[in-house]
PDB file of N, CA and C in Angstrom:
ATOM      1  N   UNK A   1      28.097 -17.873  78.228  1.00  0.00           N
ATOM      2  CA  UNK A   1      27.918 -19.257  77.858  1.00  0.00           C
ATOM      3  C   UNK A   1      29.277 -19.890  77.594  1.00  0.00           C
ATOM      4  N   UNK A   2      29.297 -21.111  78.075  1.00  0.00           N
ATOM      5  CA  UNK A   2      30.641 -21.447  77.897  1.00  0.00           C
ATOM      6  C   UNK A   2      30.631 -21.758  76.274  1.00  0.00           C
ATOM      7  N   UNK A   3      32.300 -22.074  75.771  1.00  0.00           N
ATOM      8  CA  UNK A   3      31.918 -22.590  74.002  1.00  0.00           C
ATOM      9  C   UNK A   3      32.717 -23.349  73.997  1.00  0.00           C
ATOM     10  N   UNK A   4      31.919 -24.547  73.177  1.00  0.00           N
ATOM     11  CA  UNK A   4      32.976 -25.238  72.851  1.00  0.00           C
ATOM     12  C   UNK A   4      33.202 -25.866  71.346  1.00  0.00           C
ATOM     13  N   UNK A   5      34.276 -26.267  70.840  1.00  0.00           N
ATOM     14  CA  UNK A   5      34.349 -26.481  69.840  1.00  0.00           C
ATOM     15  C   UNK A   5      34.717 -27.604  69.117  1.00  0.00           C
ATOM     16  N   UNK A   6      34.114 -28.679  68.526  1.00  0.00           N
ATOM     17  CA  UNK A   6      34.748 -29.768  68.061  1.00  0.00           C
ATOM     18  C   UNK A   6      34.943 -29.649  66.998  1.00  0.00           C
ATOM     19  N   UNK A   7      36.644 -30.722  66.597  1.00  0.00           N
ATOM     20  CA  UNK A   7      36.407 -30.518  64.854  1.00  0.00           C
ATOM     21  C   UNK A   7      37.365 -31.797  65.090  1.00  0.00           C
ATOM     22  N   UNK A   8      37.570 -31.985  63.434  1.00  0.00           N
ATOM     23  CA  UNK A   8      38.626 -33.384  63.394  1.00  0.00           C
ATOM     24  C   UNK A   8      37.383 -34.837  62.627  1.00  0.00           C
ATOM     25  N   UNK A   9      36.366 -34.444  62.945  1.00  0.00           N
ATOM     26  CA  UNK A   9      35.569 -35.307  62.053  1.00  0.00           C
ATOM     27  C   UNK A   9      35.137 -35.285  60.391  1.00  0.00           C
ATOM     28  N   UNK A  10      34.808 -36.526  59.627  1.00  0.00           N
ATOM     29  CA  UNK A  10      35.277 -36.133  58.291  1.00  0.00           C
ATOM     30  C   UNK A  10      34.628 -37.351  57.770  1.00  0.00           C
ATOM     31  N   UNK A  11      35.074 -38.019  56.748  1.00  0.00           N
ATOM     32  CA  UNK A  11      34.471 -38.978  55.726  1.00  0.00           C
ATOM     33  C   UNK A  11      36.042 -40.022  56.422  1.00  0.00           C
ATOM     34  N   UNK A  12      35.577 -41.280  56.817  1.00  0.00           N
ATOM     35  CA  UNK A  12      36.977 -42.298  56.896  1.00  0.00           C
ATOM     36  C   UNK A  12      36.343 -43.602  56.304  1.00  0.00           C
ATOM     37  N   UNK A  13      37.190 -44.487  55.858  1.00  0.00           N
ATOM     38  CA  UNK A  13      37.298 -46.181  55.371  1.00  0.00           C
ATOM     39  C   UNK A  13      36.620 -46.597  57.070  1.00  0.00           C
ATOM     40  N   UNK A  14      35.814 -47.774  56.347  1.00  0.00           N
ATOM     41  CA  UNK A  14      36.060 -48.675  57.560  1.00  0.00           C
ATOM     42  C   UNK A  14      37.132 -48.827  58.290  1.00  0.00           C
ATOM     43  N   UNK A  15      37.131 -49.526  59.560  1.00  0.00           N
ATOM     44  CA  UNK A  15      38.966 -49.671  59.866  1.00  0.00           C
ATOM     45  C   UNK A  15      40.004 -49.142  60.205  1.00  0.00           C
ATOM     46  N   UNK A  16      39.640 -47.392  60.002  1.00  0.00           N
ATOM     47  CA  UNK A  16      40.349 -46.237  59.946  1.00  0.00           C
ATOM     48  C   UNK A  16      40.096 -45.741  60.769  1.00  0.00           C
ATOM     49  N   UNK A  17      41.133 -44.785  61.054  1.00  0.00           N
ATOM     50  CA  UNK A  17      40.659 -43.734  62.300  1.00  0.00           C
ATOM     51  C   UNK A  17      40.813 -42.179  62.222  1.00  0.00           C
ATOM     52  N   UNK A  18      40.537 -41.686  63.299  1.00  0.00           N
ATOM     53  CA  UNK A  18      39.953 -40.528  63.408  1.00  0.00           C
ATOM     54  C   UNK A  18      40.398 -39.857  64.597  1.00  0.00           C
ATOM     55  N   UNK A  19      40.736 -38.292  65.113  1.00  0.00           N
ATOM     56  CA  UNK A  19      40.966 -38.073  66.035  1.00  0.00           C
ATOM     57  C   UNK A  19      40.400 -36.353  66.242  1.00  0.00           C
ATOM     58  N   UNK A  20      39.525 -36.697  67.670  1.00  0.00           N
ATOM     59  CA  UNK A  20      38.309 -35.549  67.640  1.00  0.00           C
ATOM     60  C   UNK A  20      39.179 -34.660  68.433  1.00  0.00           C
ATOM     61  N   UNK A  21      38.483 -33.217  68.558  1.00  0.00           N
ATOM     62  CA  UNK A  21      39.046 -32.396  69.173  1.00  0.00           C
ATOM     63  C   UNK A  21      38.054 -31.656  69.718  1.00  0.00           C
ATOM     64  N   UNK A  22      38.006 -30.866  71.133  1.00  0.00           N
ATOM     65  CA  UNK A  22      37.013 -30.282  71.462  1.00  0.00           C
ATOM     66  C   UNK A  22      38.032 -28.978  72.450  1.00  0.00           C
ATOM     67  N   UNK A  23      37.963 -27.750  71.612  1.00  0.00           N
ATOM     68  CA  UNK A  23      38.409 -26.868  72.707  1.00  0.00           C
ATOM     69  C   UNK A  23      37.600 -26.007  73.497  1.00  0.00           C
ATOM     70  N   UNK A  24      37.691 -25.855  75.052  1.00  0.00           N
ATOM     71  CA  UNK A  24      37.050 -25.397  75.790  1.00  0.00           C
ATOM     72  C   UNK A  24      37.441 -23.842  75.698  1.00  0.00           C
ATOM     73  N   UNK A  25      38.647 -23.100  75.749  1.00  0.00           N
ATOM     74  CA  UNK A  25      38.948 -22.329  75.683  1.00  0.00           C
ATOM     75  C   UNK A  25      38.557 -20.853  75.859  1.00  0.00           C
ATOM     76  N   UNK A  26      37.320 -21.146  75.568  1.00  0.00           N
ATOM     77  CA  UNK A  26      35.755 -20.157  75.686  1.00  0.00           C
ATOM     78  C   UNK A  26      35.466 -20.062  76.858  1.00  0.00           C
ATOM     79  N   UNK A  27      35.678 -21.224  78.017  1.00  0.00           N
ATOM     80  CA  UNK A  27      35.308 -21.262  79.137  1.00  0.00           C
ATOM     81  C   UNK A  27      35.762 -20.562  79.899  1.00  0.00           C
ATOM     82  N   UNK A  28      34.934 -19.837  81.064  1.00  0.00           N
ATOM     83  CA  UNK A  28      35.696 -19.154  82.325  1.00  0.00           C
ATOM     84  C   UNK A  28      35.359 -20.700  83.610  1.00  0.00           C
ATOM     85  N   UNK A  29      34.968 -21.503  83.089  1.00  0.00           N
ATOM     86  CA  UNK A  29      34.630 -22.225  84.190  1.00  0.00           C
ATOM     87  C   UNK A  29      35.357 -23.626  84.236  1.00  0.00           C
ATOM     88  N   UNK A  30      35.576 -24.171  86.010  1.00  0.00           N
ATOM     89  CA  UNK A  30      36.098 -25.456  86.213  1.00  0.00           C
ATOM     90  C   UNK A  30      35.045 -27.034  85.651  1.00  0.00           C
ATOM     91  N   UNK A  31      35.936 -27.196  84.954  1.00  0.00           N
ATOM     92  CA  UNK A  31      34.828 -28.697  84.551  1.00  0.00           C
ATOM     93  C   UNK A  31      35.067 -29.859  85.202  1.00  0.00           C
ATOM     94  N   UNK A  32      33.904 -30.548  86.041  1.00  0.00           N
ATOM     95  CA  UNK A  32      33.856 -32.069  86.420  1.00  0.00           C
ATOM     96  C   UNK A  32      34.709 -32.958  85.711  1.00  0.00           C
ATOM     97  N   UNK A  33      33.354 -32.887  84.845  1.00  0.00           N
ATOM     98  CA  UNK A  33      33.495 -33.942  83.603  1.00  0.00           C
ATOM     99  C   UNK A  33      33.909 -33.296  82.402  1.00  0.00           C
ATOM    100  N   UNK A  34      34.235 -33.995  81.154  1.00  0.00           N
ATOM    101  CA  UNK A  34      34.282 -33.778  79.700  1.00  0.00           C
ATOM    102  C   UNK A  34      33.982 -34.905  79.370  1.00  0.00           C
ATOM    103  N   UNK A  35      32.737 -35.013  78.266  1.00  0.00           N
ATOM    104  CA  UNK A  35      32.228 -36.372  77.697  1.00  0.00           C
ATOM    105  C   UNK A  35      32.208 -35.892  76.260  1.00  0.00           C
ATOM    106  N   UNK A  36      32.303 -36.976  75.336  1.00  0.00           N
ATOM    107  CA  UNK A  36      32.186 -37.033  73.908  1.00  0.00           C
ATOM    108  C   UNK A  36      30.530 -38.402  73.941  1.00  0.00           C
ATOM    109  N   UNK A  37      29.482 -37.530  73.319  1.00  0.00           N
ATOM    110  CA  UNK A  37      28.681 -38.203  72.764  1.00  0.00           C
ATOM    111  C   UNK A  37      28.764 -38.283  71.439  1.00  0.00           C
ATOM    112  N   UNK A  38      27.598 -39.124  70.748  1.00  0.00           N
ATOM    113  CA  UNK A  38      27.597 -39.188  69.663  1.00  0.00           C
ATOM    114  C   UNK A  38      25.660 -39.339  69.261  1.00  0.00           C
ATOM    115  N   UNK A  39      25.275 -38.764  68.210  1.00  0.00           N
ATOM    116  CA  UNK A  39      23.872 -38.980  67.836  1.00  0.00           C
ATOM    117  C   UNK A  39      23.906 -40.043  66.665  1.00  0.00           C
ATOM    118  N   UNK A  40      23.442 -40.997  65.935  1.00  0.00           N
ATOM    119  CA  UNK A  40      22.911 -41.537  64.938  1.00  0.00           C
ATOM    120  C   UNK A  40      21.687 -41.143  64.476  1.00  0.00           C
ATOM    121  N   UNK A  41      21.042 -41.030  63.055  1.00  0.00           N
ATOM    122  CA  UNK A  41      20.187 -40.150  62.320  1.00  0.00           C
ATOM    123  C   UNK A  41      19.535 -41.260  63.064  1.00  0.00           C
ATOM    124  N   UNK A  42      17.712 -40.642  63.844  1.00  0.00           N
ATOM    125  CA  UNK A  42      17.067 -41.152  64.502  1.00  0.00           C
ATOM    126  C   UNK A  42      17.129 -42.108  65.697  1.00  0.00           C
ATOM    127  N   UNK A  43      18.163 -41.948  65.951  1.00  0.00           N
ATOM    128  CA  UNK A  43      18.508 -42.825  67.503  1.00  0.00           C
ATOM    129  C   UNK A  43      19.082 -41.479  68.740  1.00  0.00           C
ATOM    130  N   UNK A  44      18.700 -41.963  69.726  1.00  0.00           N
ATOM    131  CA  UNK A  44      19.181 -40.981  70.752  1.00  0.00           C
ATOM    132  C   UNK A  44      20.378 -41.078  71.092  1.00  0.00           C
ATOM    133  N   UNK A  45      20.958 -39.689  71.527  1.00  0.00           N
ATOM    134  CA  UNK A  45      22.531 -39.457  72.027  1.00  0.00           C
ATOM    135  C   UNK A  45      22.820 -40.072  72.836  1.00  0.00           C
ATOM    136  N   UNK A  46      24.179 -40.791  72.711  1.00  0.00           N
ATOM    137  CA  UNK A  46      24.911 -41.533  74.156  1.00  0.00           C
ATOM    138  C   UNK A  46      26.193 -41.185  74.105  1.00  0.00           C
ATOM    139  N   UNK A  47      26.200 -41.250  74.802  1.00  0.00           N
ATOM    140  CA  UNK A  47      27.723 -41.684  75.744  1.00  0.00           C
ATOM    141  C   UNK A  47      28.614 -42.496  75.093  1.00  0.00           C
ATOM    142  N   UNK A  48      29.958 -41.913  74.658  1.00  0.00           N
ATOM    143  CA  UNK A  48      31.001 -42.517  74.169  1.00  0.00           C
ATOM    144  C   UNK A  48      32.049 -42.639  75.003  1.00  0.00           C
ATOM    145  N   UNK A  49      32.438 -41.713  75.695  1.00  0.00           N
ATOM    146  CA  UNK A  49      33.564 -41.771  76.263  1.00  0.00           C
ATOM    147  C   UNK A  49      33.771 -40.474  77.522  1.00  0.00           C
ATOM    148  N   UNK A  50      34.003 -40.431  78.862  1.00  0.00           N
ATOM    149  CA  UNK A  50      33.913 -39.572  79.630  1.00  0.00           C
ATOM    150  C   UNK A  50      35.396 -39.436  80.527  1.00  0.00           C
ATOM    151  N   UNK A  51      35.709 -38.032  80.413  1.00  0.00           N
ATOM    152  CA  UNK A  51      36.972 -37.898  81.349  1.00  0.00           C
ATOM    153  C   UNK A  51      36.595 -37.166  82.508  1.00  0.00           C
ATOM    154  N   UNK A  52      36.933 -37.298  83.596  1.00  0.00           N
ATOM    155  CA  UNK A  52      36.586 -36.334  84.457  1.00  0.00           C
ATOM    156  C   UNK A  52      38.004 -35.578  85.147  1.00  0.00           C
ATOM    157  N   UNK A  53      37.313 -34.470  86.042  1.00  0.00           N
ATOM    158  CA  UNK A  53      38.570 -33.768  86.668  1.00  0.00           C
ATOM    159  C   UNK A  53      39.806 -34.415  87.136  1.00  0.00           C
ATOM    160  N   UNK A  54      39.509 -35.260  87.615  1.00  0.00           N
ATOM    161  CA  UNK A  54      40.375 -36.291  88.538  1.00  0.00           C
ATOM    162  C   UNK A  54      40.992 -37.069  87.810  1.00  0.00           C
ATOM    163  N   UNK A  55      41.275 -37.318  86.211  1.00  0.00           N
ATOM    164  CA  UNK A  55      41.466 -37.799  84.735  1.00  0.00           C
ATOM    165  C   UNK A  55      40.523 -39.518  85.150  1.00  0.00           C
ATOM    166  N   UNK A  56      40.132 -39.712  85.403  1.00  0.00           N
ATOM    167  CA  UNK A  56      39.563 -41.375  85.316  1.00  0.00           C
ATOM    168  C   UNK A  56      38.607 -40.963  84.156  1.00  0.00           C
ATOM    169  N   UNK A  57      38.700 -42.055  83.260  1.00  0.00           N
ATOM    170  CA  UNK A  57      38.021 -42.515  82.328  1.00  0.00           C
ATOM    171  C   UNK A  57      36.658 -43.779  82.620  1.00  0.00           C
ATOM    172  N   UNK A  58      35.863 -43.253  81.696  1.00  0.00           N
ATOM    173  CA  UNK A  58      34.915 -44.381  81.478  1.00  0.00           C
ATOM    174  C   UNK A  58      34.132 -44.411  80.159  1.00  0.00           C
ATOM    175  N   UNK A  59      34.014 -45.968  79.147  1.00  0.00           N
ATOM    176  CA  UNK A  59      33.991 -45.614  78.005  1.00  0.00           C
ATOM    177  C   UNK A  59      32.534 -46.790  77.636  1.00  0.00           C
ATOM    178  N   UNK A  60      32.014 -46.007  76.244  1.00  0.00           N
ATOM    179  CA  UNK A  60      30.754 -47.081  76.184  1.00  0.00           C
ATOM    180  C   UNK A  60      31.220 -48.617  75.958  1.00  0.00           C
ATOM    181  N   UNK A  61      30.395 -49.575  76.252  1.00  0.00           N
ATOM    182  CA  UNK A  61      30.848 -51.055  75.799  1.00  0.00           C
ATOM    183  C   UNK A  61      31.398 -51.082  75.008  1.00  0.00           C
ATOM    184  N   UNK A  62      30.660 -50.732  73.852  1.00  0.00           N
ATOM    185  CA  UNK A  62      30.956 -50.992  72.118  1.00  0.00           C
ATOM    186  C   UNK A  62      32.502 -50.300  71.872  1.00  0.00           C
ATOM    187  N   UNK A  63      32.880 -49.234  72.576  1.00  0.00           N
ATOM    188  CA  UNK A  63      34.246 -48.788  71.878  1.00  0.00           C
ATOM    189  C   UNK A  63      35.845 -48.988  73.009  1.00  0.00           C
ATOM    190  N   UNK A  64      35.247 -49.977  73.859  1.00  0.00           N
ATOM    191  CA  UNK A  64      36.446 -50.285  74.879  1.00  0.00           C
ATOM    192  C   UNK A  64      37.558 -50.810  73.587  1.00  0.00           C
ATOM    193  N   UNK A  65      38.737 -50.231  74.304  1.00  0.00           N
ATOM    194  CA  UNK A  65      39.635 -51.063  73.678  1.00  0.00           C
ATOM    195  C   UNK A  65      39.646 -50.494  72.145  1.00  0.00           C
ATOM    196  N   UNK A  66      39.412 -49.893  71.273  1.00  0.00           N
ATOM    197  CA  UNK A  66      39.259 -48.980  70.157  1.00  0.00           C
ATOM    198  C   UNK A  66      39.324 -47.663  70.213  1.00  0.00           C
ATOM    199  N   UNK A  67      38.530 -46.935  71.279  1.00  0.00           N
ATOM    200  CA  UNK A  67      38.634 -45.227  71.387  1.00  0.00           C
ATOM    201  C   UNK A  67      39.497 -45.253  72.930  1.00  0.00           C
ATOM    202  N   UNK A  68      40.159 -43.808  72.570  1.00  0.00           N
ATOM    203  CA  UNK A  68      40.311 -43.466  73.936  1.00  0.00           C
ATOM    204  C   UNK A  68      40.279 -41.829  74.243  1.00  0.00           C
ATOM    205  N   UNK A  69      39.782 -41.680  75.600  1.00  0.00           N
ATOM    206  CA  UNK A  69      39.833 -40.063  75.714  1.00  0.00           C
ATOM    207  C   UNK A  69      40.975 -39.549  76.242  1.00  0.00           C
ATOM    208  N   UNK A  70      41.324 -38.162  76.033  1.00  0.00           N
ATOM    209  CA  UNK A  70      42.174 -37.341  76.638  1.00  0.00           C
ATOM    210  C   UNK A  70      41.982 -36.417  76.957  1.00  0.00           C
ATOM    211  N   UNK A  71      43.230 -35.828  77.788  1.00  0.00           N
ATOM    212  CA  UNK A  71      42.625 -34.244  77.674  1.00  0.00           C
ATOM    213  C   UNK A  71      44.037 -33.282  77.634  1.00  0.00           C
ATOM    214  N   UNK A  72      44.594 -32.563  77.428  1.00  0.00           N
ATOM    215  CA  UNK A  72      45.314 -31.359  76.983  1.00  0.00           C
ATOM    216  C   UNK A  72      45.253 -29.896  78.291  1.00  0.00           C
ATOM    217  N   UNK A  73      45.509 -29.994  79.048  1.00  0.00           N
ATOM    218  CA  UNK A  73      45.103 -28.705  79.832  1.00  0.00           C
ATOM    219  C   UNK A  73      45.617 -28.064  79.439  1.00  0.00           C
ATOM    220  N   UNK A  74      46.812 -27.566  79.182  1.00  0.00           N
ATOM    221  CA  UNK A  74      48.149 -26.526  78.345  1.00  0.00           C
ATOM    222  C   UNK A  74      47.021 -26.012  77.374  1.00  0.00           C
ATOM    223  N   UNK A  75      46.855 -26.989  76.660  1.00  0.00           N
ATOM    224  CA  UNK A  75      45.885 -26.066  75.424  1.00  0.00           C
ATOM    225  C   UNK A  75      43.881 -26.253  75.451  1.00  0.00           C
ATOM    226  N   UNK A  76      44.039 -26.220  76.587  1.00  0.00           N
ATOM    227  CA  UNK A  76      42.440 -26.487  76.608  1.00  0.00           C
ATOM    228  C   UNK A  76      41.094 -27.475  76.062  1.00  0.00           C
ATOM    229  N   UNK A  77      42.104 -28.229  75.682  1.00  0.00           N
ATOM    230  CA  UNK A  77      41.323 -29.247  74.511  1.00  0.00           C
ATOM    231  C   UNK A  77      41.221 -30.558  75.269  1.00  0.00           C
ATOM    232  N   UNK A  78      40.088 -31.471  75.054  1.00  0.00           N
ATOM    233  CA  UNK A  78      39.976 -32.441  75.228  1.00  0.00           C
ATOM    234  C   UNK A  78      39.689 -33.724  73.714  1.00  0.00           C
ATOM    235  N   UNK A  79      40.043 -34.773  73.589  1.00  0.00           N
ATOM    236  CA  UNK A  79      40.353 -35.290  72.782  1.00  0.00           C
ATOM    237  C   UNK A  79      39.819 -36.848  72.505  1.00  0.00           C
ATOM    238  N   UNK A  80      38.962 -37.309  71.578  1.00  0.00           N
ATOM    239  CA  UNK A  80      38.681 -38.695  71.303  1.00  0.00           C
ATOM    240  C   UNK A  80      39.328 -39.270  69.796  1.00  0.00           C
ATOM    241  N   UNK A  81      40.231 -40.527  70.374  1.00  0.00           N
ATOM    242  CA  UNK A  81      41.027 -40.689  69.221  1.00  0.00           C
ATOM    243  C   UNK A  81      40.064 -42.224  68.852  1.00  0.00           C
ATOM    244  N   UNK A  82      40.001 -42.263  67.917  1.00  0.00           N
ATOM    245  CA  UNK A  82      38.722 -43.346  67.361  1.00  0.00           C
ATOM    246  C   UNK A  82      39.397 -44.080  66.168  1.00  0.00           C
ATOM    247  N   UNK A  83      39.607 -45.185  66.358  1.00  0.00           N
ATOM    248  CA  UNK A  83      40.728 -46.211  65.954  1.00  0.00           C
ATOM    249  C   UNK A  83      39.736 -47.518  65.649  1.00  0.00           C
ATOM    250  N   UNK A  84      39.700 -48.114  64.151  1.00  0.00           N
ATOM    251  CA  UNK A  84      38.929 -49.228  63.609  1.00  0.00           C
ATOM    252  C   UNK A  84      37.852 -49.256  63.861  1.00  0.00           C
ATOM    253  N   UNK A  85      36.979 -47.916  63.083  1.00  0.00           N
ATOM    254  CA  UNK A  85      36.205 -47.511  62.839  1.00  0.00           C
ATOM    255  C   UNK A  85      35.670 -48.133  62.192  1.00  0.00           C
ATOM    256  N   UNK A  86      33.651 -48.100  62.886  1.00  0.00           N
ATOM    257  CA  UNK A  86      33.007 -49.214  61.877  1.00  0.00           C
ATOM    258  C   UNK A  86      32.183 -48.493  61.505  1.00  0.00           C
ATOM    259  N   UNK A  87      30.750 -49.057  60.534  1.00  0.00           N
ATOM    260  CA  UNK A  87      30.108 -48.019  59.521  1.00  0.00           C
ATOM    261  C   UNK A  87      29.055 -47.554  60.207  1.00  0.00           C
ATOM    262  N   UNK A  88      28.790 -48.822  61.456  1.00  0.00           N
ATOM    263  CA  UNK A  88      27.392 -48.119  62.699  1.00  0.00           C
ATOM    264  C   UNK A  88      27.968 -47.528  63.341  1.00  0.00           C
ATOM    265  N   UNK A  89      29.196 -46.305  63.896  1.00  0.00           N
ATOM    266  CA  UNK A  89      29.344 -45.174  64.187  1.00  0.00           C
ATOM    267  C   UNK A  89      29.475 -44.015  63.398  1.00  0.00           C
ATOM    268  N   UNK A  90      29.197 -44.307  62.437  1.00  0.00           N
ATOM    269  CA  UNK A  90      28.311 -42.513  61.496  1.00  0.00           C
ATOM    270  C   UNK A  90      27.519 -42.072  62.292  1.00  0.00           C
ATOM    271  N   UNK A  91      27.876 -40.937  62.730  1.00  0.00           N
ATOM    272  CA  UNK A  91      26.985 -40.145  63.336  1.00  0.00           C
ATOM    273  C   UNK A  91      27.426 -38.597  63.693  1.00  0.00           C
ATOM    274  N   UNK A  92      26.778 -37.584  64.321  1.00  0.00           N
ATOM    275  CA  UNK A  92      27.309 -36.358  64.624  1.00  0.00           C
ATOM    276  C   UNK A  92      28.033 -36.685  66.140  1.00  0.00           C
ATOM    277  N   UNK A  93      29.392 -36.151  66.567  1.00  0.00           N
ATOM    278  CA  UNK A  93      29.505 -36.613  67.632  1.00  0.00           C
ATOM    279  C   UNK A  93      30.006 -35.074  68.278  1.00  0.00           C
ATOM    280  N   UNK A  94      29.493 -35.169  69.626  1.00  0.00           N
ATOM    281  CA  UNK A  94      29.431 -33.721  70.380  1.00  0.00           C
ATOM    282  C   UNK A  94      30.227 -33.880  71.661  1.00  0.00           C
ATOM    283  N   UNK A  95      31.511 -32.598  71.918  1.00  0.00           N
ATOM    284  CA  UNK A  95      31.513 -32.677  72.882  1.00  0.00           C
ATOM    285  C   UNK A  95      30.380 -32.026  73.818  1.00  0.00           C
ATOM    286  N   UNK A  96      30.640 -32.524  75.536  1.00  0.00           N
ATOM    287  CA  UNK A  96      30.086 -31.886  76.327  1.00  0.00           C
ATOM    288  C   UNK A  96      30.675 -31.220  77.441  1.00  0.00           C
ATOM    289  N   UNK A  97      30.473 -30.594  78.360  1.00  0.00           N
ATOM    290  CA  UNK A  97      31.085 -30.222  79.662  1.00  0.00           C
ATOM    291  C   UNK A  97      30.138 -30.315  80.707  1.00  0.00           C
ATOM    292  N   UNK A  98      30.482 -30.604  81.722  1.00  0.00           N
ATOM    293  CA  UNK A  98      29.639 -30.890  83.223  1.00  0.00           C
ATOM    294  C   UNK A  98      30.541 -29.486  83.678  1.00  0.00           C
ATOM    295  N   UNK A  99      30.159 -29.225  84.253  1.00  0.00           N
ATOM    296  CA  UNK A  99      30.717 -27.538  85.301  1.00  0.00           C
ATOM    297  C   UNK A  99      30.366 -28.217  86.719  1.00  0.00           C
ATOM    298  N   UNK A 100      31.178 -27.527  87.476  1.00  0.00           N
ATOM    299  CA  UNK A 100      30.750 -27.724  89.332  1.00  0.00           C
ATOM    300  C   UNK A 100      29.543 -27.099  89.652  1.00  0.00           C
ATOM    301  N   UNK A 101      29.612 -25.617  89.598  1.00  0.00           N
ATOM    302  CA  UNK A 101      28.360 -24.795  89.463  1.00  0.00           C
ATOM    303  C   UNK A 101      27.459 -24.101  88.515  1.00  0.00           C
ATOM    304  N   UNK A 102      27.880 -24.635  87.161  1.00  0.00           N
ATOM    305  CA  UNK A 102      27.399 -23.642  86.188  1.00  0.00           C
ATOM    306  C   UNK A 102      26.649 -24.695  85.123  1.00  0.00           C
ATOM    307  N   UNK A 103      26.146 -25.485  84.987  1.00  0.00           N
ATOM    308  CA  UNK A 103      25.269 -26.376  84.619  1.00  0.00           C
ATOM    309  C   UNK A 103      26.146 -27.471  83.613  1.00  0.00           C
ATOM    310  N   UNK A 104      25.336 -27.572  82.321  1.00  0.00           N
ATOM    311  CA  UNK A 104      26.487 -28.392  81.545  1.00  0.00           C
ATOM    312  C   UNK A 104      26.209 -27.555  80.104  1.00  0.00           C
ATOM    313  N   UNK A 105      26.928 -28.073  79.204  1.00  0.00           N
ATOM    314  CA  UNK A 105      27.339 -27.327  77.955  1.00  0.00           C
ATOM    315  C   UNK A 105      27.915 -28.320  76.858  1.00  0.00           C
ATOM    316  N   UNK A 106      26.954 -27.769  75.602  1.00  0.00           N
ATOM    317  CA  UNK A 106      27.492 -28.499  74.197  1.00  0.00           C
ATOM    318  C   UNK A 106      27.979 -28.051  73.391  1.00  0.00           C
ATOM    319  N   UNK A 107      28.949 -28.461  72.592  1.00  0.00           N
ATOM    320  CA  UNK A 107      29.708 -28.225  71.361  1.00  0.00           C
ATOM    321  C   UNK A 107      28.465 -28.249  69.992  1.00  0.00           C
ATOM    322  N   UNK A 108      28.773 -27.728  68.935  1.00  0.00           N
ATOM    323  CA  UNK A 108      28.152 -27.824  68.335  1.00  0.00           C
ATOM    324  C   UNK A 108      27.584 -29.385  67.401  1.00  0.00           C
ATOM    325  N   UNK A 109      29.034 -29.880  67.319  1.00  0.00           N
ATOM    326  CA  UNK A 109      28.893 -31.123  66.780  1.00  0.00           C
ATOM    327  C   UNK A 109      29.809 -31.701  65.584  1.00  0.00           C
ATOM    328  N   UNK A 110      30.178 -32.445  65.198  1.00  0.00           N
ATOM    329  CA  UNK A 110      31.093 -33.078  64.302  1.00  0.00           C
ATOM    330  C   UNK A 110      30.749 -33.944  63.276  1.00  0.00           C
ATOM    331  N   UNK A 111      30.796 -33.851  62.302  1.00  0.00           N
ATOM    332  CA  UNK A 111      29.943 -35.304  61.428  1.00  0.00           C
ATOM    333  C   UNK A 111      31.083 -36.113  61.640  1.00  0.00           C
ATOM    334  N   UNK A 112      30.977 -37.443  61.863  1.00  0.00           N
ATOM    335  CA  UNK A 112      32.018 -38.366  61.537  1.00  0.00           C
ATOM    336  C   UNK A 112      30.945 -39.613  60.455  1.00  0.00           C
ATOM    337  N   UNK A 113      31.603 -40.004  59.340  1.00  0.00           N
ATOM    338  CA  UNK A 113      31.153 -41.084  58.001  1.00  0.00           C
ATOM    339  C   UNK A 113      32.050 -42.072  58.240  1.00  0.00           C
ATOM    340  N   UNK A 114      31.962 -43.368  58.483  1.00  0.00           N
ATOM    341  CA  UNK A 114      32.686 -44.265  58.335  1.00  0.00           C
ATOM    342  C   UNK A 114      31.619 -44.979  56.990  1.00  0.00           C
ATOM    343  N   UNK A 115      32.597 -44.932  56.036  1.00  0.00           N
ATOM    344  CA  UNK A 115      32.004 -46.037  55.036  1.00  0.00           C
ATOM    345  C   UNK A 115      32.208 -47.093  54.854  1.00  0.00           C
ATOM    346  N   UNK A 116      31.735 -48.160  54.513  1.00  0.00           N
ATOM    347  CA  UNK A 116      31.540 -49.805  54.103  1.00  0.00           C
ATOM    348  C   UNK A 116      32.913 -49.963  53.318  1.00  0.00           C
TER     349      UNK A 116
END
């Protein structure tokens, strides 16, 4: 199974930011994509921010221009830096991986708190 690992999420101010981390490192496999979702308590997971092999980005409406993704190949990590942070993104946020042939794969998850 591939593993992956996010951390870097925590309690922040409104306004503030944050910078996620997800290492693949676990992986024996080539990844498409790398996406950072996010869950809210009773709302379904979406899509925050997606890098793919080819590095092109694509990011949800709500956080253009505020988040951005990266990625690290040297150290295996891919990265969402989350800048003026508001209090409706509290939520658990997960990386993911798309594989060419080996299906896709989740991180366990991150709390991120933005408070009022």
């Amino acid at each position: 199974q591939v593993q992956l690992v996010e951390s870097g999420g925590g309690l922040v101010q409104a306004g503030g930011s944050l910078r996620l981390s997800c290492d693949t490192s676990g992986s024996p496999f080539s990844f498409s994509a790398l996406d950072w979702y996010r869950q809210a308590p009773g709302k379904q997971r979406e899509l925050v921010a997606r890098i793919t092999n080819t590095d092109s980005t694509d990011y949800a409406d709500s956080v253009k221009g505020r988040f951005a993704i990266s990625r690290d190949n040297a150290k295996n990590t891919v990265y969402l830096q989350m800048n003026s942070l508001k209090p409706e993104e509290t939520a658990v946020y997960y990386c993911h991986a798309r594989t060419f042939y080996n299906g896709d794969f989740w991180g366990q998850g991150t709390q991120v708190t933005v408070s009022s």
